[in-house]
C-alpha atoms as a PDB file:
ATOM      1  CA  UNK A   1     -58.796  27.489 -24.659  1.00  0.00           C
ATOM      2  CA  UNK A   2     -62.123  27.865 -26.348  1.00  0.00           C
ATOM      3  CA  UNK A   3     -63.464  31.339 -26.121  1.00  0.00           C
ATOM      4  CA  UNK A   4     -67.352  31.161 -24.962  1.00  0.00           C
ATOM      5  CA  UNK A   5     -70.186  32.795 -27.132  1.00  0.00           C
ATOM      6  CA  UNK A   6     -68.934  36.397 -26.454  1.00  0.00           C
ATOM      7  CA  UNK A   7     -65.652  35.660 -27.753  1.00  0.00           C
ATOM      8  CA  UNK A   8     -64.029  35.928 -24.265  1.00  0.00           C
ATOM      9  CA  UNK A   9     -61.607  33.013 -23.703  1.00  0.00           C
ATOM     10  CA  UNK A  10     -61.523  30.953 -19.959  1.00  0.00           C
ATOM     11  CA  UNK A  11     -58.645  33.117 -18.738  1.00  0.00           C
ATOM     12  CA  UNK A  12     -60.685  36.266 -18.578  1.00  0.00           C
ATOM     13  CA  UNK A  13     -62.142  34.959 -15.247  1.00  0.00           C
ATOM     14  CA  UNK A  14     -61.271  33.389 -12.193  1.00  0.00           C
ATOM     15  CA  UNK A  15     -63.110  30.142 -11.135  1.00  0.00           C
ATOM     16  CA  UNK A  16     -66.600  29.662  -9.576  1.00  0.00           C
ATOM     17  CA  UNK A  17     -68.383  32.662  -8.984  1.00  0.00           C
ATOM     18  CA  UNK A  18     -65.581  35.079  -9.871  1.00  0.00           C
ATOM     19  CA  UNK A  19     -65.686  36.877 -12.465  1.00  0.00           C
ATOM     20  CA  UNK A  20     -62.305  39.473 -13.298  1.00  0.00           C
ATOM     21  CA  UNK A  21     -62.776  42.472 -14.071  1.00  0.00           C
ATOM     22  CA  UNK A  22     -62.063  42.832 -17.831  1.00  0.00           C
ATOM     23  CA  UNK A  23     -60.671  46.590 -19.386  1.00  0.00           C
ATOM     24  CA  UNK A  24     -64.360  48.026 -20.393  1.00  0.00           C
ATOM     25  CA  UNK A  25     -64.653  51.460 -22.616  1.00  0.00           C
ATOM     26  CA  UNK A  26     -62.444  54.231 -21.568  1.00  0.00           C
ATOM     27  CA  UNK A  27     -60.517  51.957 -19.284  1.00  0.00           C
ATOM     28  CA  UNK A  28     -58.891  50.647 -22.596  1.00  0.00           C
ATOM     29  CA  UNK A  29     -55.218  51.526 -22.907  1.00  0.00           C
ATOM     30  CA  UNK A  30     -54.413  50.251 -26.285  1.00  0.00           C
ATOM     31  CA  UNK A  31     -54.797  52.768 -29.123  1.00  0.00           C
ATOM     32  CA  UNK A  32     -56.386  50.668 -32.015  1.00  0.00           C
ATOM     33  CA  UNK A  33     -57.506  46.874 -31.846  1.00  0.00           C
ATOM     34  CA  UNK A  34     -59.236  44.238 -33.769  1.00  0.00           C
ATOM     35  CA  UNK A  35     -63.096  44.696 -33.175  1.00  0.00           C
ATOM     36  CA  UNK A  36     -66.162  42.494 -32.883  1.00  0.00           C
ATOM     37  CA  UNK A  37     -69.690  43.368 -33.480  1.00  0.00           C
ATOM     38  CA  UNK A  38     -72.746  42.125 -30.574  1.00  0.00           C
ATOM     39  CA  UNK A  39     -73.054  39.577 -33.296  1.00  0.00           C
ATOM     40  CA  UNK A  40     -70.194  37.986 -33.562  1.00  0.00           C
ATOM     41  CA  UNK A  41     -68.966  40.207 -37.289  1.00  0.00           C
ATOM     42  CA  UNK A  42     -65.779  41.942 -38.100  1.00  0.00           C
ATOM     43  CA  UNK A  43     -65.405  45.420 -37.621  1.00  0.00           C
ATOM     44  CA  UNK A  44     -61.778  45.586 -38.667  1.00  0.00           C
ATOM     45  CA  UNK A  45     -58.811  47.283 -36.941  1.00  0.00           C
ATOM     46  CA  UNK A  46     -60.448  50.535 -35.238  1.00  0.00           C
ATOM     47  CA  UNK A  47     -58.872  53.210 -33.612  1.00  0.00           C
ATOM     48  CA  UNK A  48     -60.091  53.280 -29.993  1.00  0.00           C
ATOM     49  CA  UNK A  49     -62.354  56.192 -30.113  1.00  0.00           C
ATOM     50  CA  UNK A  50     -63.937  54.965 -33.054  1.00  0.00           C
ATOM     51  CA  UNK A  51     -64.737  51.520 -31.334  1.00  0.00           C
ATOM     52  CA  UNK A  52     -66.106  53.383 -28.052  1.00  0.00           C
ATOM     53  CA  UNK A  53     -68.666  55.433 -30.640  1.00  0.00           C
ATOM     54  CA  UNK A  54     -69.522  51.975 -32.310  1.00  0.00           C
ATOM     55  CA  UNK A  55     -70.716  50.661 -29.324  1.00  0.00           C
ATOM     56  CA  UNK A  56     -72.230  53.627 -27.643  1.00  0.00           C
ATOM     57  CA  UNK A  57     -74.542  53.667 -31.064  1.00  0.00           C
ATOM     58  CA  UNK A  58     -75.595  50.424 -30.347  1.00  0.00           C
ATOM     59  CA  UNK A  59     -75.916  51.539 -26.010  1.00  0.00           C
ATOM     60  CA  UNK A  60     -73.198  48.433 -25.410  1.00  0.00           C
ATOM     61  CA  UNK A  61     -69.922  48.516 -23.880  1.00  0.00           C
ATOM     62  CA  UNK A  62     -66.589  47.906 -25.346  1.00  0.00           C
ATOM     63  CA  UNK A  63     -64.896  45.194 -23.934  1.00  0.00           C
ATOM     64  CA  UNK A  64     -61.340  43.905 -24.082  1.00  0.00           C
ATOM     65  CA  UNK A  65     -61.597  40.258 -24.501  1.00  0.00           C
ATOM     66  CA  UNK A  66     -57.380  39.561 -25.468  1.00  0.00           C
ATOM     67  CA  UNK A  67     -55.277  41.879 -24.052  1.00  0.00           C
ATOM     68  CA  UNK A  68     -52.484  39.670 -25.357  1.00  0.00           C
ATOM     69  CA  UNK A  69     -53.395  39.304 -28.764  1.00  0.00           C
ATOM     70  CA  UNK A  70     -51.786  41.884 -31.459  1.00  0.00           C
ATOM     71  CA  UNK A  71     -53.756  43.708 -31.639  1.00  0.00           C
ATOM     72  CA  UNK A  72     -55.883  43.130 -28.687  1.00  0.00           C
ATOM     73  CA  UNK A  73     -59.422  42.444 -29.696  1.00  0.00           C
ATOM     74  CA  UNK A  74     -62.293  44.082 -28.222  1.00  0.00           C
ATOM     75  CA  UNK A  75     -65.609  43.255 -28.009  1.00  0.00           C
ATOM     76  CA  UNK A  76     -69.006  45.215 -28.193  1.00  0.00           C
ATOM     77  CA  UNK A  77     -71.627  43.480 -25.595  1.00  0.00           C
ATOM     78  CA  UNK A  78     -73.743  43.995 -22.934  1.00  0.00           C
ATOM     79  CA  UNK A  79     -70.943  43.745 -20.259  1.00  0.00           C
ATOM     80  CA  UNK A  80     -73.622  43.846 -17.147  1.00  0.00           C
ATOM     81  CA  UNK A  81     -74.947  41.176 -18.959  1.00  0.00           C
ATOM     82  CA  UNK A  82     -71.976  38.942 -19.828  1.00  0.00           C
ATOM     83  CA  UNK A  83     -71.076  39.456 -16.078  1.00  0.00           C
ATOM     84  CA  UNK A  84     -74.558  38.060 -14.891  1.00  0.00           C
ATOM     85  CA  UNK A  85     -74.505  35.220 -17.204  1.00  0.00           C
ATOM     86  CA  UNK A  86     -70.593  34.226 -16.463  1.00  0.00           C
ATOM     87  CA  UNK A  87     -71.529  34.224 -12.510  1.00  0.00           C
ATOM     88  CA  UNK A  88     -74.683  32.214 -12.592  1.00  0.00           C
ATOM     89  CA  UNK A  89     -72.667  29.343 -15.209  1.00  0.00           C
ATOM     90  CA  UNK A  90     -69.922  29.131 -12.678  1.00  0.00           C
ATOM     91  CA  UNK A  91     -71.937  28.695 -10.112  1.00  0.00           C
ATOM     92  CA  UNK A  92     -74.228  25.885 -11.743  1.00  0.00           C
ATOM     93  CA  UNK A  93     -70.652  24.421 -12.017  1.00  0.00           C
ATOM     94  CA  UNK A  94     -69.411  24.785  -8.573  1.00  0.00           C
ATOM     95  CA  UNK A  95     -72.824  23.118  -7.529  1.00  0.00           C
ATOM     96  CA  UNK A  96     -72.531  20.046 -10.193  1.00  0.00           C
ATOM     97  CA  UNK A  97     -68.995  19.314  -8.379  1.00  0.00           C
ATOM     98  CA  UNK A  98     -70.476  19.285  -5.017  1.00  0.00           C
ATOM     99  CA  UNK A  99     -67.712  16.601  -3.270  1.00  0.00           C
ATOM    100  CA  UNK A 100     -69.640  14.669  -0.605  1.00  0.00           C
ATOM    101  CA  UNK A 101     -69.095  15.375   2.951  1.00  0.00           C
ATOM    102  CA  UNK A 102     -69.411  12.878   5.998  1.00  0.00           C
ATOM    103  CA  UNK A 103     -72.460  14.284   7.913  1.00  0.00           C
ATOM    104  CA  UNK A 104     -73.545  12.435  11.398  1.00  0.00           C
ATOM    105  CA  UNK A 105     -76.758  11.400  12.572  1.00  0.00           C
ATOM    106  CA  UNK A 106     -76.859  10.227  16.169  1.00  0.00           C
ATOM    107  CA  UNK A 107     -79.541   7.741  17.821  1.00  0.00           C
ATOM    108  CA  UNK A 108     -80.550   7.039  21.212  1.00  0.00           C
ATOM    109  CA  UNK A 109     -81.247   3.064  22.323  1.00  0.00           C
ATOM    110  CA  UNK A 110     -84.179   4.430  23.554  1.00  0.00           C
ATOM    111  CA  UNK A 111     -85.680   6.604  21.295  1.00  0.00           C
ATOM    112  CA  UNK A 112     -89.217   7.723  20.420  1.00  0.00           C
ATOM    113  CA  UNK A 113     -90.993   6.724  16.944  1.00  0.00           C
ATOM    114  CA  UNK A 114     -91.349  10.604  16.454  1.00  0.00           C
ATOM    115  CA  UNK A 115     -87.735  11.382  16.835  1.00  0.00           C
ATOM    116  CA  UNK A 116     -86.361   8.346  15.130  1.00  0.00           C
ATOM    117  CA  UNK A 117     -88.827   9.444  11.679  1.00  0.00           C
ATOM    118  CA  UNK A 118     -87.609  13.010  12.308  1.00  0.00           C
ATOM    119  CA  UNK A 119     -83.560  11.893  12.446  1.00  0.00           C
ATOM    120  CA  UNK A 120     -84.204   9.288   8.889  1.00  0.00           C
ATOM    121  CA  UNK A 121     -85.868  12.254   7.431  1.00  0.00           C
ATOM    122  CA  UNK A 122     -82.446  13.999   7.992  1.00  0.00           C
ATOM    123  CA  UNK A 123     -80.447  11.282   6.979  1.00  0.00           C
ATOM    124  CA  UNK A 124     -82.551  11.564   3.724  1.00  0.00           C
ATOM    125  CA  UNK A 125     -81.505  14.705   3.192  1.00  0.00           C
ATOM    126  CA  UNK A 126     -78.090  14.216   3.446  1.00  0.00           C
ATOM    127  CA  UNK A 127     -77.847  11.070   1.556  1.00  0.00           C
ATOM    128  CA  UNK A 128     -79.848  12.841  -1.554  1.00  0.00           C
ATOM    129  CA  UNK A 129     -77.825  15.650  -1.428  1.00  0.00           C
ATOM    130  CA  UNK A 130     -75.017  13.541  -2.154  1.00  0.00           C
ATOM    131  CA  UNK A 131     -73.214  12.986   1.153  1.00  0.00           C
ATOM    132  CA  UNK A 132     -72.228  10.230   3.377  1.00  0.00           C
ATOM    133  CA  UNK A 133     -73.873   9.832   6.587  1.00  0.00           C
ATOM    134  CA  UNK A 134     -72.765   8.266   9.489  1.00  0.00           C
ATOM    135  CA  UNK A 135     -75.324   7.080  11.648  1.00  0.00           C
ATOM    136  CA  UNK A 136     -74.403   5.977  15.235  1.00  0.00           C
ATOM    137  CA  UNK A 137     -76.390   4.688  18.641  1.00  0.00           C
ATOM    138  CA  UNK A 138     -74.785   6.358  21.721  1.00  0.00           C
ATOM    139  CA  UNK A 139     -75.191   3.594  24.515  1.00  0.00           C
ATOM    140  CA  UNK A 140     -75.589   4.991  28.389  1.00  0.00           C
ATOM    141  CA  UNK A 141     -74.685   3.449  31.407  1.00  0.00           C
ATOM    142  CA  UNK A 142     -75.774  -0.246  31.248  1.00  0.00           C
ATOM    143  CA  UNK A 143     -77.361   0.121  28.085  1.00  0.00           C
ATOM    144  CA  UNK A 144     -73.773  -1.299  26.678  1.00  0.00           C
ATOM    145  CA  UNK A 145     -74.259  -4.765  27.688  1.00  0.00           C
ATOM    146  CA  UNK A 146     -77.352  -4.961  25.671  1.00  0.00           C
ATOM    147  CA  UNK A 147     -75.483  -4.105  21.985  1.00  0.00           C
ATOM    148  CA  UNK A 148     -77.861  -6.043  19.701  1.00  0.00           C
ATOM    149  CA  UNK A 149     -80.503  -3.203  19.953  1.00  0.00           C
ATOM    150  CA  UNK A 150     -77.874  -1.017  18.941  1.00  0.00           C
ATOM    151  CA  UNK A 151     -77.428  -3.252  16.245  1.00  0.00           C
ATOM    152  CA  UNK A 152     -81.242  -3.699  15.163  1.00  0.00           C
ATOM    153  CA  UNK A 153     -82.139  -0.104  15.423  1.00  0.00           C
ATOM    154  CA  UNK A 154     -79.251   0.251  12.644  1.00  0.00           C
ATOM    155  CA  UNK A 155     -80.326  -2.401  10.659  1.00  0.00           C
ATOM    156  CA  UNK A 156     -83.884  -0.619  10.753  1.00  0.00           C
ATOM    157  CA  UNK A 157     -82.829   2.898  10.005  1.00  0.00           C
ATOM    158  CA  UNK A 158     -80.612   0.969   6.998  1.00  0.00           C
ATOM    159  CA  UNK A 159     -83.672  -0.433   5.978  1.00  0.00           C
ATOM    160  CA  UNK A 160     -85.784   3.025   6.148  1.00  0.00           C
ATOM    161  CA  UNK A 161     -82.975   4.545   3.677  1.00  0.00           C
ATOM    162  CA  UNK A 162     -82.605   1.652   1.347  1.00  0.00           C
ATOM    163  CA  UNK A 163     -84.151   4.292  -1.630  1.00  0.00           C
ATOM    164  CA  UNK A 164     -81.599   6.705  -1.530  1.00  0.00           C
ATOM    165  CA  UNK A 165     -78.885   5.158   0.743  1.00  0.00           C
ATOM    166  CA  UNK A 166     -76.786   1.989   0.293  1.00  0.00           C
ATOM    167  CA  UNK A 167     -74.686   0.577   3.585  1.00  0.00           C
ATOM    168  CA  UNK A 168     -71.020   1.835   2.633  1.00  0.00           C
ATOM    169  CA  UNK A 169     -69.547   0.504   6.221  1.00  0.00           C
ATOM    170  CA  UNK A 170     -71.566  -2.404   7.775  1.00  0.00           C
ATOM    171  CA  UNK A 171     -71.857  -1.458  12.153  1.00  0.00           C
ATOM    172  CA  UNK A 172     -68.915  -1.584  14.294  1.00  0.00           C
ATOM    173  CA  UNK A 173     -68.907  -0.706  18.171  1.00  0.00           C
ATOM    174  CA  UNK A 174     -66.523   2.228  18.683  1.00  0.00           C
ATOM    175  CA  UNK A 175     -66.489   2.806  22.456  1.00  0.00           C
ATOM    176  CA  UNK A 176     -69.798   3.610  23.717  1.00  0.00           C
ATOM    177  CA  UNK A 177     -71.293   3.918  19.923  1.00  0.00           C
ATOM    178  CA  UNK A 178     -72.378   1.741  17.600  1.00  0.00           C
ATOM    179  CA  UNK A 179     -71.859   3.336  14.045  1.00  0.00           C
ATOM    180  CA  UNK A 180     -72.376   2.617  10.540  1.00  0.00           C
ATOM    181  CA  UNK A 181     -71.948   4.702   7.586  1.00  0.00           C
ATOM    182  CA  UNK A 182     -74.199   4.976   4.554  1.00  0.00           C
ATOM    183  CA  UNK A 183     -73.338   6.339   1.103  1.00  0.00           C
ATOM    184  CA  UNK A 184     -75.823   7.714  -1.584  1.00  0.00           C
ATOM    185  CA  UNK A 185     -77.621   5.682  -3.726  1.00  0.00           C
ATOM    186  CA  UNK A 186     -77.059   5.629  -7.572  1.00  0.00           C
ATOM    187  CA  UNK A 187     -80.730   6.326  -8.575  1.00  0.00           C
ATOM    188  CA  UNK A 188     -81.221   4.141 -12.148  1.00  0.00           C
ATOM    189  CA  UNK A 189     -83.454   5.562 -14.337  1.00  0.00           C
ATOM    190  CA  UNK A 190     -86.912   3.977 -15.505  1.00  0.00           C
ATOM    191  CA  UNK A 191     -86.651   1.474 -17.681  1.00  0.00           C
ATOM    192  CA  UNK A 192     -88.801   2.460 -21.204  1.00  0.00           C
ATOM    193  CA  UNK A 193     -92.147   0.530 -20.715  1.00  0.00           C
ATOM    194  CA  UNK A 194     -92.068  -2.243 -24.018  1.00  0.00           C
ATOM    195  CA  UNK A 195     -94.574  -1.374 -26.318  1.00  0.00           C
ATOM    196  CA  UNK A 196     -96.744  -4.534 -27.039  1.00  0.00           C
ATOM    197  CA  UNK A 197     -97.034  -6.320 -30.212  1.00  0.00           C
ATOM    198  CA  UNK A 198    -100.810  -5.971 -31.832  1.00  0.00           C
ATOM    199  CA  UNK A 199    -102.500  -8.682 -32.056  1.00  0.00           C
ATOM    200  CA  UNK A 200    -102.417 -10.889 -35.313  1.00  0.00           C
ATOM    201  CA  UNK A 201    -104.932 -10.201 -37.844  1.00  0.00           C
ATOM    202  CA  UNK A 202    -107.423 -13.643 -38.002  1.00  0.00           C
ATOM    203  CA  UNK A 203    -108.035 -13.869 -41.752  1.00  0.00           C
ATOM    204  CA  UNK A 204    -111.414 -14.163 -42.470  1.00  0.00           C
ATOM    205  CA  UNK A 205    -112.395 -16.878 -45.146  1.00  0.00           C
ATOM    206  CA  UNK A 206    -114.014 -15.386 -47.801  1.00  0.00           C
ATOM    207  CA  UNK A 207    -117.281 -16.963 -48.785  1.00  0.00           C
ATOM    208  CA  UNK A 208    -117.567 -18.997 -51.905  1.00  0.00           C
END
């Protein structure tokens, strides 16, 4: 694997977020190893104590990046630092592969403008933040034999989300429900406005 720009390789932490605990300074148990300067140069093979006083001259740690290697290499950096930096990466990356979940948004047959822009509003939400959302009419008592306002109010809240959402499962009755489920939208960029041609130049005749 690639080592990142403090020379420390992927297997020196432990997925999003979690960063191991790498041998720092005096917690060091080899007696000499390979040693890299805070920018990136060759010390040479030092003896351990002479690696601690190179970086405590600089105020840096010394950090064992391969334990493995012979011999190990250590590192002088800002280890605080490294940590900070190696956390907030991992979690950018933990956010980027955000799976979609199935997330519910349920309608009455007989419900208010206010609530029904409140419960879109949601679904928006949902949909942009890249999950699926089911939204289903709950039918009560004898509202069931009257289905096809079921159907229209799903068409309508369909419609409402057509921006961000896209109809992934068209509406089926399930029982007492009518459901359907919408999936995000891939957004396509802006096509580049076309830059118009100048006009032609009109020769002029020149007098004679």
């Amino acid at each position: 694997m690639c080592p990142d720009r403090y020379g420390v390789t992927a297997t020196a932490y432990e997925g999003p977020g979690i960063v191991r605990e790498l041998r720092t300074n005096e917690r060091i148990r080899a007696r000499e190893a390979l040693v890299i300067g805070e920018s990136g140069e060759r010390l040479g093979v030092l003896p351990i104590s002479e690696a601690l006083a190179a970086a405590r001259e600089r105020d840096l740690d010394l950090v064992e990046v391969a334990p493995g290697s012979v011999p190990p290499v250590c590192r002088i950096l800002d280890y605080g630092k490294y940590k900070y930096e190696q956390a907030k990466k991992d979690k950018g990356a933990a956010k980027q592969a955000h799976h979609g979940e199935l997330r519910e948004v349920r309608f009455k047959v007989k419900i208010s403008p206010h609530d029904l822009e409140m419960k879109v509003r949601r679904g928006e939400r949902f949909l942009k933040e890249g999950d699926k959302v089911k939204v289903s009419v709950m039918f009560r008592g004898r509202e069931i034999v009257h289905p096809e306002i079921g159907r229209s109010l799903l068409e309508r809240v369909a419609e409402l989300l057509g921006e961000v959402g896209i109809v992934d499962k068209p509406p089926t009755m399930e029982g007492r429900f009518f459901n359907m489920i919408l999936a995000p939208a891939k957004v396509k960029p802006p096509k580049p406005a076309k830059e118009e041609a100048p006009p032609a130049e009109v020769p002029v005749a020149s007098e004679g």
